[in-house]
N, C-alpha and C. Protein backbone atom coordinates (compact mmCIF):
# COMPACT_ATOMS: atom_id res chain seq x y z
N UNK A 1 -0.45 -16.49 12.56
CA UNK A 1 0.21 -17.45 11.70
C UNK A 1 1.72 -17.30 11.90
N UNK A 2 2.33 -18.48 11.97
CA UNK A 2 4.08 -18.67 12.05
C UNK A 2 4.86 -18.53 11.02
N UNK A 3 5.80 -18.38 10.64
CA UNK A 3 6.55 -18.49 9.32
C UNK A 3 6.74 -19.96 8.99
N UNK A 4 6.69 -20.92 10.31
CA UNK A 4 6.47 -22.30 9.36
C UNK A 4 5.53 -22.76 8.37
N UNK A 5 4.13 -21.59 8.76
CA UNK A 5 3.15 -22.19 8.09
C UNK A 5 3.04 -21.15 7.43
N UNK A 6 3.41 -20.74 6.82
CA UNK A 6 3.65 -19.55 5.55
C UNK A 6 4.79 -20.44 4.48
N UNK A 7 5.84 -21.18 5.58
CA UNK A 7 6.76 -21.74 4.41
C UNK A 7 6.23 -23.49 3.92
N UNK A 8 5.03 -23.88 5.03
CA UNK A 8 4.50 -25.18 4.32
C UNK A 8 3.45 -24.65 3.25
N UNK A 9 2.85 -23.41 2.53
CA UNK A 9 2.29 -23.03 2.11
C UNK A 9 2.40 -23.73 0.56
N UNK A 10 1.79 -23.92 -0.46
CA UNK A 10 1.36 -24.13 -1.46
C UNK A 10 1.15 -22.73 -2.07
N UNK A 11 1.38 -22.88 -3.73
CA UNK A 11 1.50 -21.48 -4.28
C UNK A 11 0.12 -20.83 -3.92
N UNK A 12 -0.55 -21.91 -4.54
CA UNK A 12 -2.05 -21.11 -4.82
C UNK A 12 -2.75 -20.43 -3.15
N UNK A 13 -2.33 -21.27 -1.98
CA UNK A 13 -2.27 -20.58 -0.78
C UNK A 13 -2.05 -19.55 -0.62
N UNK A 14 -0.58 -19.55 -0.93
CA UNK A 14 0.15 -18.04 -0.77
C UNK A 14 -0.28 -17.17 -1.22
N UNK A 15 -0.50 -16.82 -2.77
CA UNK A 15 -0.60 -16.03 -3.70
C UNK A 15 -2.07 -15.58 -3.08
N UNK A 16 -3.03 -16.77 -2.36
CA UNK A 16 -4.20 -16.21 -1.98
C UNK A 16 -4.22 -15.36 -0.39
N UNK A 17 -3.55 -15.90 0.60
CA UNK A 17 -3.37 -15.48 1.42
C UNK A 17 -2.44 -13.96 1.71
N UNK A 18 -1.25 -13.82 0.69
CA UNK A 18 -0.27 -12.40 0.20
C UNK A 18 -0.34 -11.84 -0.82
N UNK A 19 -1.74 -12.33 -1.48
CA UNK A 19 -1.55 -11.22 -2.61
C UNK A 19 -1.87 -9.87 -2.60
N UNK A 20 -2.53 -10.09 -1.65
CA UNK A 20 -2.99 -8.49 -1.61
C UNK A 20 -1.67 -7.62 -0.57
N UNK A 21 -0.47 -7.87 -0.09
CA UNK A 21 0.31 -7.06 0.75
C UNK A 21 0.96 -5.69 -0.02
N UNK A 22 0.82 -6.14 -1.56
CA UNK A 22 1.29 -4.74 -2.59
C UNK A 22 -0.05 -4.60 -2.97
N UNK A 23 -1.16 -3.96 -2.73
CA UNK A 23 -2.45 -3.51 -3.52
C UNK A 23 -2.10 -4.40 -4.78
N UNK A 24 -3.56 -4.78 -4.66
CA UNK A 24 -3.96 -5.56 -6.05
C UNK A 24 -2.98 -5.87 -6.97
N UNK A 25 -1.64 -6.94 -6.39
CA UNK A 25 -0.74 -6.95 -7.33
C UNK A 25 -0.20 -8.74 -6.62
N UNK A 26 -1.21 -9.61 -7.00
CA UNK A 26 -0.73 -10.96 -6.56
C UNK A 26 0.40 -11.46 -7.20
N UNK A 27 0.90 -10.95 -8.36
CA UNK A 27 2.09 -11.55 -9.04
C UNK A 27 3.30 -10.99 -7.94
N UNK A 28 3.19 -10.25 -7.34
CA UNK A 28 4.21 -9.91 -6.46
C UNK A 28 4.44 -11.01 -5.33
N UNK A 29 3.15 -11.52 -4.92
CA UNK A 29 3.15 -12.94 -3.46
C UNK A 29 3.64 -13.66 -4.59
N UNK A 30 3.13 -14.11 -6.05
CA UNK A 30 3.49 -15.40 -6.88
C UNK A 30 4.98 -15.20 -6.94
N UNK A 31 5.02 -14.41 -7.29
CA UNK A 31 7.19 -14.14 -7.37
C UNK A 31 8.02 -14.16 -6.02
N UNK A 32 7.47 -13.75 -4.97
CA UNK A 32 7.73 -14.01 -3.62
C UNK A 32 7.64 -15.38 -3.04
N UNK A 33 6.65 -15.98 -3.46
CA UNK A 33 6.46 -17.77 -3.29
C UNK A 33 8.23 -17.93 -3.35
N UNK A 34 8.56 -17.65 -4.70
CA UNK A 34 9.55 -18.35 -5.12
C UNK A 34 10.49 -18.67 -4.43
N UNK A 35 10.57 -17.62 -2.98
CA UNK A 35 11.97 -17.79 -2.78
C UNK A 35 11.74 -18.48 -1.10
N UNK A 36 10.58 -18.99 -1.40
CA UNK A 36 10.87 -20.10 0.23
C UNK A 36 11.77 -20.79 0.44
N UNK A 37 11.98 -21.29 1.57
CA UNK A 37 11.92 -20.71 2.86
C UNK A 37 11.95 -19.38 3.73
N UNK A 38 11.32 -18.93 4.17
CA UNK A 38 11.22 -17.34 4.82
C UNK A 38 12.11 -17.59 6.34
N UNK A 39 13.22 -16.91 6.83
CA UNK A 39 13.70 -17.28 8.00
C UNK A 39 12.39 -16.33 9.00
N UNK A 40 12.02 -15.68 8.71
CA UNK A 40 11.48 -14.71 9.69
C UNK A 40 10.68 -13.52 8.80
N UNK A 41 9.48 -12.89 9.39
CA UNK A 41 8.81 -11.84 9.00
C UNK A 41 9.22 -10.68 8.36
N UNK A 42 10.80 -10.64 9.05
CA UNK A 42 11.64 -9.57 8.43
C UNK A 42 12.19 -9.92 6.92
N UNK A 43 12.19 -11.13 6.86
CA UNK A 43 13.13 -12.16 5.51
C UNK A 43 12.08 -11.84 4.35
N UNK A 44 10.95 -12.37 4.95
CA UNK A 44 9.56 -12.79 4.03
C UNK A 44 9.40 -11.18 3.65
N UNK A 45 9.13 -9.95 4.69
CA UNK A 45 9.06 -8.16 3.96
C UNK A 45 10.07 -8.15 2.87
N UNK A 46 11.41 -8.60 2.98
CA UNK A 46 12.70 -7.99 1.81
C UNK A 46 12.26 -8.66 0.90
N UNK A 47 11.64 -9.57 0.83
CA UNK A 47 11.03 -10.37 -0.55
C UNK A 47 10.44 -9.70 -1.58
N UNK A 48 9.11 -9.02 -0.76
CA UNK A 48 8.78 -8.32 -1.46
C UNK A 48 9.09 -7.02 -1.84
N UNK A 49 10.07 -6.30 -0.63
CA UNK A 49 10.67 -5.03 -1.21
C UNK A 49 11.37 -5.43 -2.34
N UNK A 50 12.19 -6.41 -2.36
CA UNK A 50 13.14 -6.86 -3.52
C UNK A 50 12.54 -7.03 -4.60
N UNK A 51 11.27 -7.34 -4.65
CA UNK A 51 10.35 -7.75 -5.82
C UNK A 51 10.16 -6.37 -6.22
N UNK A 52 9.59 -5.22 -5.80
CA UNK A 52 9.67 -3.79 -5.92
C UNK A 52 10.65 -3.15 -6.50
N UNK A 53 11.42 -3.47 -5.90
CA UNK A 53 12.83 -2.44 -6.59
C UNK A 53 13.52 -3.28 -7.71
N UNK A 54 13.28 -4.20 -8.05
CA UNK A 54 13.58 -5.14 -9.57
C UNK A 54 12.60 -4.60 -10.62
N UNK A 55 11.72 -4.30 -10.71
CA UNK A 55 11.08 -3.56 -11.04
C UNK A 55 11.14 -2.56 -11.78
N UNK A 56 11.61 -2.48 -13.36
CA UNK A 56 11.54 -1.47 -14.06
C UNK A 56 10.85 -0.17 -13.12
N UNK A 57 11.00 1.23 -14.26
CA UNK A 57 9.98 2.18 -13.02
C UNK A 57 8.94 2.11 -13.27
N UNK A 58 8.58 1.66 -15.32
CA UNK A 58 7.42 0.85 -15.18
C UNK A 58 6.20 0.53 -14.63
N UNK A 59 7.08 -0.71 -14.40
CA UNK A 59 6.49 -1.57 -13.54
C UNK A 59 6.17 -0.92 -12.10
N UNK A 60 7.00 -0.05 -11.51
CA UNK A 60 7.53 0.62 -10.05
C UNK A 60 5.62 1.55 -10.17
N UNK A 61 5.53 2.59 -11.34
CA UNK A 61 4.23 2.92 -11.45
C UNK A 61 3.38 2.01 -12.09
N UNK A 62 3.69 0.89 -12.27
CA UNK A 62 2.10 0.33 -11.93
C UNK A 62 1.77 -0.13 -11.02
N UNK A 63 2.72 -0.53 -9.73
CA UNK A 63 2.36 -1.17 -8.70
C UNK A 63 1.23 0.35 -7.76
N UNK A 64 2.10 1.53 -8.11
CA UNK A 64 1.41 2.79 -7.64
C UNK A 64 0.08 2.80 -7.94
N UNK A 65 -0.09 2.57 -9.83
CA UNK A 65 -1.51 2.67 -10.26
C UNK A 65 -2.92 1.69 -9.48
N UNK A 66 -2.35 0.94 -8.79
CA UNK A 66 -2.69 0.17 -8.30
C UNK A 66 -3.45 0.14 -6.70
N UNK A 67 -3.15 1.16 -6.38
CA UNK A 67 -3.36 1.88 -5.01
C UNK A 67 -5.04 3.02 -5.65
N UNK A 68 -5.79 2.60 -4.59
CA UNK A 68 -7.07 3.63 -5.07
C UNK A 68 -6.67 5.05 -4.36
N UNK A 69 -6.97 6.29 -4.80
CA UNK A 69 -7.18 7.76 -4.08
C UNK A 69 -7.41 7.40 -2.77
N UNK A 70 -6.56 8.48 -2.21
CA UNK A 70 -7.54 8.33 -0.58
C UNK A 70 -8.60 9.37 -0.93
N UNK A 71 -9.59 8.84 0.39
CA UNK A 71 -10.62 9.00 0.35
C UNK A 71 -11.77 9.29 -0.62
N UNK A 72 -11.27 8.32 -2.33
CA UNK A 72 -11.91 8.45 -3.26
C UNK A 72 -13.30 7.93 -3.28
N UNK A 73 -13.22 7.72 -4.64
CA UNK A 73 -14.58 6.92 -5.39
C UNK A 73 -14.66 5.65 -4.83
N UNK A 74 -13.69 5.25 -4.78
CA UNK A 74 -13.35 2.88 -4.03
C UNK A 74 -14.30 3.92 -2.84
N UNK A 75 -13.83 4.30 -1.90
CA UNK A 75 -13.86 4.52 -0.50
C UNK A 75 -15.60 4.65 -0.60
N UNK A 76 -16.17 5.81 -1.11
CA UNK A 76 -17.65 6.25 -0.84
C UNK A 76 -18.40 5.00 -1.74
N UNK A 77 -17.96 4.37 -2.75
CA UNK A 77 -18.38 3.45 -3.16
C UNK A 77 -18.51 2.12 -2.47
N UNK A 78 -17.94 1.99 -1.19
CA UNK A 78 -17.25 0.93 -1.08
C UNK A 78 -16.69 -0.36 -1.54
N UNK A 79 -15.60 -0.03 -2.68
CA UNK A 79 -15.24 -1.11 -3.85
C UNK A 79 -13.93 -1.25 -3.26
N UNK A 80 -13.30 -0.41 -1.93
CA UNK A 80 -11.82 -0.74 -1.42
C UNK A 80 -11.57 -2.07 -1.59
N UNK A 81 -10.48 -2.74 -1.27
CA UNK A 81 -10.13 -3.93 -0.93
C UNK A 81 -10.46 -3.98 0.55
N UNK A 82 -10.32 -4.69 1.38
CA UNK A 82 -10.43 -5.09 2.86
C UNK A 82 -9.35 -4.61 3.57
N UNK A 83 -8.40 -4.85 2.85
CA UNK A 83 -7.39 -3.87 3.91
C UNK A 83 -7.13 -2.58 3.25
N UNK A 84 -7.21 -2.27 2.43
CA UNK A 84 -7.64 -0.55 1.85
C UNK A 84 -8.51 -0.23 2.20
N UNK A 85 -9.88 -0.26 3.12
CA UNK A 85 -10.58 -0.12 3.48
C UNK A 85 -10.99 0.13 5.32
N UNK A 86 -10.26 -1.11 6.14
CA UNK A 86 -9.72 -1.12 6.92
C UNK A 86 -8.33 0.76 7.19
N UNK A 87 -7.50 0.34 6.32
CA UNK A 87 -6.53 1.42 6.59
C UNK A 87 -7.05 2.70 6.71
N UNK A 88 -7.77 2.98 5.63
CA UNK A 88 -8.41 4.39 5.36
C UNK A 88 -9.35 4.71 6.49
N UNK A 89 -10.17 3.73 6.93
CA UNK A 89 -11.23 4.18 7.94
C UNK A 89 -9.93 4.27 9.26
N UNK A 90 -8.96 3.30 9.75
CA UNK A 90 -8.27 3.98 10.61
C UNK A 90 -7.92 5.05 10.58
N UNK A 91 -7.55 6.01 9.51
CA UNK A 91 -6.96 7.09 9.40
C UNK A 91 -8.05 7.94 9.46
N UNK A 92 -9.26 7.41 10.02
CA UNK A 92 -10.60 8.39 10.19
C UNK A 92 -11.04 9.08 8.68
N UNK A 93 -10.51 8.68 7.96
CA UNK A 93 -10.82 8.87 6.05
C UNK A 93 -12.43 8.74 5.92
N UNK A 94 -12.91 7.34 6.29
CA UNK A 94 -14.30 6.62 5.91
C UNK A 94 -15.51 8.20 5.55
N UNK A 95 -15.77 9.18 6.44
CA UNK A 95 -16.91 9.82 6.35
C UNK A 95 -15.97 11.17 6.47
N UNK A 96 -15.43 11.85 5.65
CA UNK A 96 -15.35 13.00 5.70
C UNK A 96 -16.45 14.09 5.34
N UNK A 97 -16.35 15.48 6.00
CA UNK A 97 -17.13 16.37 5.39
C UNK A 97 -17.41 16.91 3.73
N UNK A 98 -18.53 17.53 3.28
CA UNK A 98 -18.21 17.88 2.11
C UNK A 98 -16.86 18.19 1.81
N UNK A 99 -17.13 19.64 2.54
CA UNK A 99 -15.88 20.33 2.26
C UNK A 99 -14.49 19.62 2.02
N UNK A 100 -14.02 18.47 2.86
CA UNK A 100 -12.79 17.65 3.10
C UNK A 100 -13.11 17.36 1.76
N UNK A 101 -14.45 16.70 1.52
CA UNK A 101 -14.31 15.49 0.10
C UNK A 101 -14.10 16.11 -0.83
N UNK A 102 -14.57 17.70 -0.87
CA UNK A 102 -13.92 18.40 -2.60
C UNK A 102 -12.79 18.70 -2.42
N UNK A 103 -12.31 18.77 -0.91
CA UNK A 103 -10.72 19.26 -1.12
C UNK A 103 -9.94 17.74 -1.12
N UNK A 104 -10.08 16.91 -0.59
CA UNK A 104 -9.33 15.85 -1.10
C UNK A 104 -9.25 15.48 -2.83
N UNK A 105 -10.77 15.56 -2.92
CA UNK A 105 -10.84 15.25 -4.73
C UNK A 105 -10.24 15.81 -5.57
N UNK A 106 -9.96 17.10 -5.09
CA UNK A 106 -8.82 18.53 -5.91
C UNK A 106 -7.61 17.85 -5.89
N UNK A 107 -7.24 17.73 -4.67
CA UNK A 107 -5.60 17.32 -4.54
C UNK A 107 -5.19 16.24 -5.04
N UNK A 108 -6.10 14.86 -5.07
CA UNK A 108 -6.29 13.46 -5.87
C UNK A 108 -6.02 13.68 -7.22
N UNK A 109 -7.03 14.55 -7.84
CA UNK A 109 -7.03 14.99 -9.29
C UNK A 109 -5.48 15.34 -10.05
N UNK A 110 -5.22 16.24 -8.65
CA UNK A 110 -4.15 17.41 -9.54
C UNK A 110 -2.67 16.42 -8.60
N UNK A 111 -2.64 15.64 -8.05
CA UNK A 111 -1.55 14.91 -7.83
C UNK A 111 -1.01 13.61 -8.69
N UNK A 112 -2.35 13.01 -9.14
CA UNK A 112 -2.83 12.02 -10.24
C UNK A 112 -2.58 12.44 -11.29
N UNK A 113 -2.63 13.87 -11.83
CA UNK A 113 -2.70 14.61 -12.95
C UNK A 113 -0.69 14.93 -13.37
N UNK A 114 -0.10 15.50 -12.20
CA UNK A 114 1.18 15.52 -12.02
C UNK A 114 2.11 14.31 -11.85
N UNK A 115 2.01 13.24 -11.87
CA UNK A 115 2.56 12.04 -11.41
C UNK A 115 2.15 10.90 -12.18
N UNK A 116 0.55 11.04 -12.51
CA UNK A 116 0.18 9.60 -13.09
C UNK A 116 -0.09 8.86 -12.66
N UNK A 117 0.16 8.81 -11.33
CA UNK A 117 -0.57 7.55 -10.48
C UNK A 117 -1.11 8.13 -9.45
N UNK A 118 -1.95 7.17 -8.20
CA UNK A 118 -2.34 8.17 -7.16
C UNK A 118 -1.68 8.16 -6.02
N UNK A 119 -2.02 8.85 -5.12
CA UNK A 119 -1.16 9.05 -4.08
C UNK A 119 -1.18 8.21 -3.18
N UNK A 120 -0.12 7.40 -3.22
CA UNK A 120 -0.17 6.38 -1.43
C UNK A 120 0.70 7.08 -0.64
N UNK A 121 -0.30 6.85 0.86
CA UNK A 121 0.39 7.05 2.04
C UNK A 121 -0.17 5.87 2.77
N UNK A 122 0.79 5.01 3.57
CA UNK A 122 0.70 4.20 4.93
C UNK A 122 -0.82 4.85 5.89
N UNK A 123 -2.23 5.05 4.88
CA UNK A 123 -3.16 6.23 5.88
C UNK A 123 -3.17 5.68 6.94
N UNK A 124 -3.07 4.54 8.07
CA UNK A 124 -3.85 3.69 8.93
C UNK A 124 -2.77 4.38 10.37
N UNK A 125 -1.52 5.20 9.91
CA UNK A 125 -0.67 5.52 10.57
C UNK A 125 -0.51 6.91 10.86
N UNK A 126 -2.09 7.56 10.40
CA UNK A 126 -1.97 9.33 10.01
C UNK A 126 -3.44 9.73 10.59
N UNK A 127 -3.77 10.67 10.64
CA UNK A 127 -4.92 11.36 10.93
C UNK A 127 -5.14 12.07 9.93
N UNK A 128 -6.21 12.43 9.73
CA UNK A 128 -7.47 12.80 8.83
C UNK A 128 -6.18 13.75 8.35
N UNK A 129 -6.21 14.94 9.24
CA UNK A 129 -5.18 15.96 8.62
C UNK A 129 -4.00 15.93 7.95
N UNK A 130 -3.38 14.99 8.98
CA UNK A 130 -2.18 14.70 8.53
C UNK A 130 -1.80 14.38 6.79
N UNK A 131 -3.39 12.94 6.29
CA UNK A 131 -3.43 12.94 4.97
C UNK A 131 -3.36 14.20 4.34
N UNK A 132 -4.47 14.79 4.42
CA UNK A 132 -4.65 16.15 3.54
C UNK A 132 -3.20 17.19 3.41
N UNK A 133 -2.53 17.23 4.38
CA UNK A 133 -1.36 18.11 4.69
C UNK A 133 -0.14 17.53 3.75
N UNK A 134 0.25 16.07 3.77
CA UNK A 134 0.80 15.62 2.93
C UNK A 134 0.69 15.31 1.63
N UNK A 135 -0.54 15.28 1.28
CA UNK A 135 -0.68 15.12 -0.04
C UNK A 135 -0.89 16.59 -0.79
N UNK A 136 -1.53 17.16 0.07
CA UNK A 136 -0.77 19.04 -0.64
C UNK A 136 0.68 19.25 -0.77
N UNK A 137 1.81 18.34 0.33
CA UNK A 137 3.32 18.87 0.32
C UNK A 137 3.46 18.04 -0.88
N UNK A 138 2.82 16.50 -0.86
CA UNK A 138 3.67 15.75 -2.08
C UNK A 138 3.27 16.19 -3.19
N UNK A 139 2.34 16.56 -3.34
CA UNK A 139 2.04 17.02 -5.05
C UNK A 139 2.91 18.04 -5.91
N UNK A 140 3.82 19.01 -4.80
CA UNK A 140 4.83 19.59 -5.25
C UNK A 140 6.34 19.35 -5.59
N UNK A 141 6.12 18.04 -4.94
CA UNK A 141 7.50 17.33 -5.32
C UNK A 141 7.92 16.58 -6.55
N UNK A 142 9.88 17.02 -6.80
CA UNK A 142 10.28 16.56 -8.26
C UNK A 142 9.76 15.44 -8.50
N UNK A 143 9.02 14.89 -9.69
CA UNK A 143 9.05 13.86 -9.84
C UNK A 143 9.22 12.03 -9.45
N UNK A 144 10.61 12.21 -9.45
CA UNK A 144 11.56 11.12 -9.31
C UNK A 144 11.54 10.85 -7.77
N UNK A 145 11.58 12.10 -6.88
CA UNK A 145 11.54 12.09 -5.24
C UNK A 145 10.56 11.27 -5.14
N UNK A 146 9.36 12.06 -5.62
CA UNK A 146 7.71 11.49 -4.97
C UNK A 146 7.79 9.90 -5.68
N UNK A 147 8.25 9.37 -6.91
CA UNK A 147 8.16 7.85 -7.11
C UNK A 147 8.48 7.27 -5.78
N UNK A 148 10.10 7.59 -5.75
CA UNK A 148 10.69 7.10 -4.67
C UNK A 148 10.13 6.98 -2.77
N UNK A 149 8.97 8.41 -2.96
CA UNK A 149 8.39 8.21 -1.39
C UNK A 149 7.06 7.31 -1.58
N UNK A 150 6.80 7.92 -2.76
CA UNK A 150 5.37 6.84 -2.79
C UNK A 150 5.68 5.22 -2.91
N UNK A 151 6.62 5.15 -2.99
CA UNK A 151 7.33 3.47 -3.29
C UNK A 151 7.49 2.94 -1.81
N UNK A 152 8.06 3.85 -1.31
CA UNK A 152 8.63 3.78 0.32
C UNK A 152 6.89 3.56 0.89
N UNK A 153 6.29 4.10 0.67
CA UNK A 153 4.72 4.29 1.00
C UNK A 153 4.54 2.84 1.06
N UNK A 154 4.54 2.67 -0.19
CA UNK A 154 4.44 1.28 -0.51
C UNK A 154 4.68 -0.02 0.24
N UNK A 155 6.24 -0.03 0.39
CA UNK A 155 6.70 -0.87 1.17
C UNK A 155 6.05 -0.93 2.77
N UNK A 156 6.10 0.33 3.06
CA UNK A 156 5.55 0.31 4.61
C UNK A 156 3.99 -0.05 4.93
N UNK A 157 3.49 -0.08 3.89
CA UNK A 157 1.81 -0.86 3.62
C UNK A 157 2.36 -2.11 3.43
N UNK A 158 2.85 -2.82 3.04
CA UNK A 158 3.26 -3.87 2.86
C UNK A 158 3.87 -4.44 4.03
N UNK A 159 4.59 -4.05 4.69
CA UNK A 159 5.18 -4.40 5.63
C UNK A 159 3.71 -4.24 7.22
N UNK A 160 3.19 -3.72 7.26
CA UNK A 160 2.16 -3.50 8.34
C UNK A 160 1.00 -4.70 7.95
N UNK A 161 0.67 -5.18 6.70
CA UNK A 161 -0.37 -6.10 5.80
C UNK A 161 0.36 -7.52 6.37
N UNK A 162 1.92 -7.20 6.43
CA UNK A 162 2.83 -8.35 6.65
C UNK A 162 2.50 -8.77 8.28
N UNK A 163 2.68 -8.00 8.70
CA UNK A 163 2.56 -8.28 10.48
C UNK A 163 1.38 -8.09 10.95
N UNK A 164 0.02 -7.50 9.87
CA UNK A 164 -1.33 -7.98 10.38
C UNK A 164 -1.51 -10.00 10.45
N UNK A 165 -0.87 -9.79 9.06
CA UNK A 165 -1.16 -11.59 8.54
C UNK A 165 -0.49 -12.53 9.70
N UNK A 166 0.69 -12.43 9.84
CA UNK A 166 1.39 -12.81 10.81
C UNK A 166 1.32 -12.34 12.28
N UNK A 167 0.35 -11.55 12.91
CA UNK A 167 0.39 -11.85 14.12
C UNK A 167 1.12 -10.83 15.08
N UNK A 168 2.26 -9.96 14.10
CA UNK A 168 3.22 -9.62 14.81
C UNK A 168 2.67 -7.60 14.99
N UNK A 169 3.76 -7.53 16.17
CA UNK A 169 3.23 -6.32 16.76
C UNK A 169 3.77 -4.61 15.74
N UNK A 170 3.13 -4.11 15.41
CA UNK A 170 3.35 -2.85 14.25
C UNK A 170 4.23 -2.40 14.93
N UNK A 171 4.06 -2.01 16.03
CA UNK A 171 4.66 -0.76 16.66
C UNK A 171 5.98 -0.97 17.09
N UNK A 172 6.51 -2.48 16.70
CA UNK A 172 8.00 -2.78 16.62
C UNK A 172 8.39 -3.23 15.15
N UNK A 173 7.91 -2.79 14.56
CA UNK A 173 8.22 -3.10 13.02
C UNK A 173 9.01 -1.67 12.65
């Protein structure tokens, strides 16, 4: 898809076609509608970062709350979204061992437990380990840091959801 036909879009299009680029948070594409014309893929991402960082912190953790555990309950259940689902199985997440699944579920718990929301990482860009390794470092971090990386998390899921939809290549994003 082109950015022309993202900017001949109709709300109810949009909102259906981008709502999902912030996890389960279509008021973010509906508030992003707003500001068509998009010059470019890069224009149409600051939209929604901008929509993010306007954002009481609030609001900033609910867009977080909004993100399922990796390799949780969504995942073995399969209740992910399609591209939460997609991401996680890239990151080789989909079938971990017992062992992985009680130690992920520990770190989920007690990072969820410390923070309040759960942990996003960009998984589709990490290996199995890599998750587990980071979400043991982030769970020790101040507060206010980890909003701020898990936000960044955020954006960069957003931005990769952006250039699936559109066509365009990740690995120059």
């Amino acid at each position: 898809m082109d950015i022309e036909k993202v900017n001949s879009m109709d709300f109810r299009d949009f909102v259906e076609v981008f709502g999902n680029v912030i996890e389960r948070c279509p008021v973010a594409a509906a508030a992003v509608w707003s500001q068509c014309p998009f010059s470019d893929l890069e224009d149409l991402e600051k939209h929604f970062c901008a929509f993010i960082e306007a954002l009481p912190q609030s609001g900033q953790e609910g867009i977080l709350r909004c993100h399922p555990d990796m390799a949780g309950r969504e995942l073995q259940r399969g209740t992910l979204t399609a591209e939460s689902q997609r991401e996680q199985s890239a990151a080789g997440l989909q079938n971990p061992g017992a062992d992985e699944r009680r130690r992920l579920a520990e770190l989920n718990a007690q990072y969820r437990a410390r923070f309040g929301f759960p942990f996003v990482l960009a998984a589709r860009l990490r290996d199995p380990a890599v998750v587990a390794r980071e979400l043991e470092r982030r769970r020790r971090c101040p507060p206010a840091q980890e909003l701020r990386t898990a936000l960044g998390e955020v954006k960069t899921i957003g931005r990769l959801r952006l250039a699936d939809l559109l066509g365009a290549d990740c690995a120059r994003l």
